[in-house]
Protein backbone atom coordinates (compact mmCIF):
# COMPACT_ATOMS: atom_id res chain seq x y z
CA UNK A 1 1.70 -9.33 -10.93
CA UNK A 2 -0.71 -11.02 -9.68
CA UNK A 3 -2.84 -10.06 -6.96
CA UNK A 4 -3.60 -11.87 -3.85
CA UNK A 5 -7.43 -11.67 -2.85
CA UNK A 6 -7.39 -14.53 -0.21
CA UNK A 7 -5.35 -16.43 1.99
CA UNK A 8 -5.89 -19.53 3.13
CA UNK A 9 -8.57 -18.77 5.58
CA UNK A 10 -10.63 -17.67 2.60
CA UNK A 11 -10.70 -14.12 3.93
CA UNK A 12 -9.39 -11.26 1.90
CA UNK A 13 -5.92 -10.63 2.49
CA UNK A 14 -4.96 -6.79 3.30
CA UNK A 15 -3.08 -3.99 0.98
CA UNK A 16 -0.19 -4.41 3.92
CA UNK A 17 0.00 -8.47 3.54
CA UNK A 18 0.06 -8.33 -0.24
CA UNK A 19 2.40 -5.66 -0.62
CA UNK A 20 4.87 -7.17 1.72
CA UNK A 21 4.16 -10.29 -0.39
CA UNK A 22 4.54 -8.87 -3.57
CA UNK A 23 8.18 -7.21 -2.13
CA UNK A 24 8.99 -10.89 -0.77
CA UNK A 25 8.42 -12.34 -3.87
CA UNK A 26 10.72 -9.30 -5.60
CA UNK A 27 13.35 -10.37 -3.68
CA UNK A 28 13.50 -13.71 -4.40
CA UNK A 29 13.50 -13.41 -8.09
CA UNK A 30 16.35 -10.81 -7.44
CA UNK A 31 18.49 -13.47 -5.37
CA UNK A 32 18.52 -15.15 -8.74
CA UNK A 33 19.44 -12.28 -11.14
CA UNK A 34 21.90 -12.96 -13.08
CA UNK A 35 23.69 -8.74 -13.52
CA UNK A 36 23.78 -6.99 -10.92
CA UNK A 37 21.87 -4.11 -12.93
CA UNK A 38 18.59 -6.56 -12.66
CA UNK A 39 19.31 -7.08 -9.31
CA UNK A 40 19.30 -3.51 -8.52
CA UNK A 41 15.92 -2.63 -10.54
CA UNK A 42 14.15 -5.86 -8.84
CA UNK A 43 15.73 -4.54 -5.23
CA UNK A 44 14.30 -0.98 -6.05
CA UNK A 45 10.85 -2.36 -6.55
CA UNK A 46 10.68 -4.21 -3.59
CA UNK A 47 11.96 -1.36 -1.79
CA UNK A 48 8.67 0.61 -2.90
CA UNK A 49 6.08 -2.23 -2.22
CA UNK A 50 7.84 -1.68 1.46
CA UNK A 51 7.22 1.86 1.28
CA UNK A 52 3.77 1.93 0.08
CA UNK A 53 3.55 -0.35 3.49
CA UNK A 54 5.10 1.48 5.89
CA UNK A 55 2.82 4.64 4.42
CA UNK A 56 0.14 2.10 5.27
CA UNK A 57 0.82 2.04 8.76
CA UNK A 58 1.10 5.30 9.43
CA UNK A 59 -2.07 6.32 7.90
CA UNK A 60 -3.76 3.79 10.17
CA UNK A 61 -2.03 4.91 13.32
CA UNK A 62 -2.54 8.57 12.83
CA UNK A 63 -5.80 10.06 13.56
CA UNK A 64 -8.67 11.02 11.20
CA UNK A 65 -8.76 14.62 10.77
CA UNK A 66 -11.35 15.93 8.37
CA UNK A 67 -10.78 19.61 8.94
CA UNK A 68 -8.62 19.16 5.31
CA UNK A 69 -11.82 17.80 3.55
CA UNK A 70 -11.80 18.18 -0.07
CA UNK A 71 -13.15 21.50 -1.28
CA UNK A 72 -15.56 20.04 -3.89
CA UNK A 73 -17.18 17.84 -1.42
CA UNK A 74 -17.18 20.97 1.39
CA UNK A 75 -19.05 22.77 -1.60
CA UNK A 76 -21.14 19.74 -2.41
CA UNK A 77 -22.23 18.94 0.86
CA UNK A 78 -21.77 22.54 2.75
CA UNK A 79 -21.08 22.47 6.68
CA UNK A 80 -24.29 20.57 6.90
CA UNK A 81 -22.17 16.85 6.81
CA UNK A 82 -19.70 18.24 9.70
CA UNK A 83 -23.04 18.58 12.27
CA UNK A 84 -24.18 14.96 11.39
């Protein structure tokens, strides 16, 4: 596929716009399959680009909590990062 940097405004468009492009554009090409099995695989996909969206949103909407930090950077860095 082929990805969408920019929109017309010349601004980079975001994960959530292209994905829900990239699932628009899966449906269309599955309102012209031509067995049912296609239609299904191509209906699937688009499914998962809407997904991968709505996983989107919630990450943005919830909270950042970095009390799960990575152990490698907790060992990396130590408790010193946490006071900054």
């Amino acid at each position: 596929m082929v990805r969408l940097c920019k929109c017309d405004s010349g601004l980079p468009v975001s994960k959530t716009d292209e994905y829900i492009a990239y699932a628009l554009a899966l449906l269309d090409i599955a309102d012209q399959a031509t067995s049912a099995v296609q239609k299904g695989r191509l209906l699937t996909v688009a499914e998962g680009w809407l997904d991968l969206v709505e996983r989107l949103q919630k990450r943005r909407s919830s909270p950042t909590d970095c009390s799960d930090e990575h152990a490698l950077i907790t060992a990396k860095l130590g408790d010193k990062h946490a006071d900054a």
